[in-house]
Protein backbone atom coordinates (compact mmCIF):
# COMPACT_ATOMS: atom_id res chain seq x y z
CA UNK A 1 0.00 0.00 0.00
CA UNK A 2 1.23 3.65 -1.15
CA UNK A 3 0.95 6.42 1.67
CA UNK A 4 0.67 9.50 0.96
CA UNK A 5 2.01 12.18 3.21
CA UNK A 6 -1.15 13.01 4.08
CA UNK A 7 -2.27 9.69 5.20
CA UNK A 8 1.07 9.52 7.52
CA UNK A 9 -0.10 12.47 8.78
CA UNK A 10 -3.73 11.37 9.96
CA UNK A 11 -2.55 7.98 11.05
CA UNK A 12 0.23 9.76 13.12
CA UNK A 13 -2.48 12.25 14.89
CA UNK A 14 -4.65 9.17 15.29
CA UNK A 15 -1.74 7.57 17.43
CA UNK A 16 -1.54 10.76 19.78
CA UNK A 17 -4.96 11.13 20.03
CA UNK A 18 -5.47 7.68 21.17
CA UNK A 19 -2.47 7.75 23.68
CA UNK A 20 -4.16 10.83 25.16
CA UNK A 21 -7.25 9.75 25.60
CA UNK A 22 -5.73 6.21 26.76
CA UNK A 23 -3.45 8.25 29.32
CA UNK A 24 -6.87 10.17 30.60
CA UNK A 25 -8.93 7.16 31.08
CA UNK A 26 -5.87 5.82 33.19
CA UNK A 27 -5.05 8.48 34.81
CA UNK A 28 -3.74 7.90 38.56
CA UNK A 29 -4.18 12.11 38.98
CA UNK A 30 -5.91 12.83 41.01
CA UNK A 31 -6.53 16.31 40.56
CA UNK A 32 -5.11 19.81 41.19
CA UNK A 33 -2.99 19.53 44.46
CA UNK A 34 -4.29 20.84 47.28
CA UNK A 35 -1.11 21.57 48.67
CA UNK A 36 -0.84 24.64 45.77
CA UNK A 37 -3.12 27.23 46.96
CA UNK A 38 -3.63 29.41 50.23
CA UNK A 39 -4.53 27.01 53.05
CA UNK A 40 -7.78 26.67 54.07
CA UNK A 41 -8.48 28.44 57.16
CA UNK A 42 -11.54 26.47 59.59
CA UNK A 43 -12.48 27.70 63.45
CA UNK A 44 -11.94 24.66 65.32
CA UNK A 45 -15.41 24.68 67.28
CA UNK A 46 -16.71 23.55 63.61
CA UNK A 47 -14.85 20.17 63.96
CA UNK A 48 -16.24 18.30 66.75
CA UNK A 49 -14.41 15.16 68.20
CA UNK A 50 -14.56 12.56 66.11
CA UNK A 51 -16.44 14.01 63.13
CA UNK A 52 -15.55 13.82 59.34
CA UNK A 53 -15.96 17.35 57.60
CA UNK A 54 -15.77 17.69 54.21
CA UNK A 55 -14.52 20.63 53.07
CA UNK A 56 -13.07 21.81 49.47
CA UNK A 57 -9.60 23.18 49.00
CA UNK A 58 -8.17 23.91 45.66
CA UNK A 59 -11.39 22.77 44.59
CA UNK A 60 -10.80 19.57 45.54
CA UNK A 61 -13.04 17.28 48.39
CA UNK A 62 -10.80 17.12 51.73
CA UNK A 63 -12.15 15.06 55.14
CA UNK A 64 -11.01 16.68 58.13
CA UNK A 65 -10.93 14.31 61.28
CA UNK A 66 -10.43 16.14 64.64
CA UNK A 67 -9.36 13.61 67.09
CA UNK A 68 -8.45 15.24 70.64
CA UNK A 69 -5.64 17.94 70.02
CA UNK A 70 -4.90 17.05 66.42
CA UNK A 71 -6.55 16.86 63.11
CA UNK A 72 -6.06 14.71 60.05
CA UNK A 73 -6.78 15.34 56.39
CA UNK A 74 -7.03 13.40 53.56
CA UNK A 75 -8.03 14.04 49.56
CA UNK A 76 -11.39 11.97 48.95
CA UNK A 77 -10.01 11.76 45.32
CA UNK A 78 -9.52 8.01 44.07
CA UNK A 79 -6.30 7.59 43.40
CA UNK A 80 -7.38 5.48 40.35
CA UNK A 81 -8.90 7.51 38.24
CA UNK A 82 -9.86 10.90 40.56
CA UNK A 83 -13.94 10.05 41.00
CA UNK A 84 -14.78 11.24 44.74
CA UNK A 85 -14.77 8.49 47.37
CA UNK A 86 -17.63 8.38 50.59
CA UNK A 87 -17.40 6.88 53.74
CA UNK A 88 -19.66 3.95 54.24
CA UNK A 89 -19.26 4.10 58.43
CA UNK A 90 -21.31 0.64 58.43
CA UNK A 91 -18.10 -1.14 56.58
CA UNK A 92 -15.49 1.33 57.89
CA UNK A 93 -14.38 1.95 54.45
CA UNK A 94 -13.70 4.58 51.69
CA UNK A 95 -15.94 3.33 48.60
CA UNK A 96 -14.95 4.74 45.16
CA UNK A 97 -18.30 4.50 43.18
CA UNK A 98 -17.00 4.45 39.86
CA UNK A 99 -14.19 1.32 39.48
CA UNK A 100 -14.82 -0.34 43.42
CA UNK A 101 -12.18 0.56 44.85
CA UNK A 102 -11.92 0.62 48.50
CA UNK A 103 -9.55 1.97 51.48
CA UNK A 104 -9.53 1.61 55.22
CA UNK A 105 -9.76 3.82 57.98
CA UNK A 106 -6.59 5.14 57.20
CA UNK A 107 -6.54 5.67 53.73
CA UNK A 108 -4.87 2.19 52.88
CA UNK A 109 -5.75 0.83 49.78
CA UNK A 110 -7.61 -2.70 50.51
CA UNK A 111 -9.40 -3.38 46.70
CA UNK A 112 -10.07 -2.72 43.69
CA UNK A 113 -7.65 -1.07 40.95
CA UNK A 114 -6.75 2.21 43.38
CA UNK A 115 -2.61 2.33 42.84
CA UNK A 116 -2.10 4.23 45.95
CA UNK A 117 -3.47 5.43 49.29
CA UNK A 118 -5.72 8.37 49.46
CA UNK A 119 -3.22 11.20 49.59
CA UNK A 120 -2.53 13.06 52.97
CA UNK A 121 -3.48 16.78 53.11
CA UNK A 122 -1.29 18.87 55.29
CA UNK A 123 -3.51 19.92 58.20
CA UNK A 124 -2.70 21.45 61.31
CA UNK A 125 -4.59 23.63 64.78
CA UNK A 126 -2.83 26.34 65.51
CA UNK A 127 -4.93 27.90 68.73
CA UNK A 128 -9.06 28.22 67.65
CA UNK A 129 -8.40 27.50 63.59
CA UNK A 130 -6.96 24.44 61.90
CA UNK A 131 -5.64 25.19 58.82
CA UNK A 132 -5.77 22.52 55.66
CA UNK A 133 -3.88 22.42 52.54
CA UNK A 134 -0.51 24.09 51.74
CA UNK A 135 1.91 24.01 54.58
């Protein structure tokens, strides 16, 4: 078969174009880091012992934990392909609804095709506010 430039030139784009959208359906981003804008600044009588608060940062969904003194944050981005994760407190896991996936308590992965943990969000109380995101 003769080619033509112009056919090397379509089948060529048609390569990229299906790497990109192979590299997007695979993604393991997931999303803008929080860690890149202002932190998030919350008064700590909003986080009650115990308690999971969702809040955004960097537009992105962030669970704040307040457990005595300290406070823990974590992305609620699947690390699989970025689809928002919920806490089923009857299983004492993170679900992702779109692929299965599931973590623990602690953001471990347990199943499904997640590649890594939920990601850690810098959090921290300093006096009445907790701040969350960059450090």
């Amino acid at each position: 078969m003769d080619w033509s430039r112009r056919d090397a030139l379509d089948a060529a784009l048609g390569g990229l174009v299906l790497a990109g959208m192979r590299s997007l359906s695979c993604s393991h981003d997931p999303g803008p880091a929080v860690d890149a804008e202002p932190p998030l600044v919350l008064p700590l009588r909003e986080l009650p012992e115990g308690s999971r608060v969702t809040v955004l940062v960097a537009g992105n969904p962030v669970e704040v934990v307040r457990t005595g003194a300290s406070v823990t944050a974590r992305s609620l981005r699947c690390t699989h392909q970025g689809c928002v994760v919920r806490w089923k407190e009857d299983a004492g896991v993170y679900a992702c609804p779109c692929h299965e996936g599931r973590y623990g308590r602690d953001g471990a992965v347990l199943a499904g095709p997640p590649p890594a943990p939920l990601r850690r969000v810098h959090a921290v109380v300093l006096g009445r506010r907790v701040l969350v995101g960059r450090k």
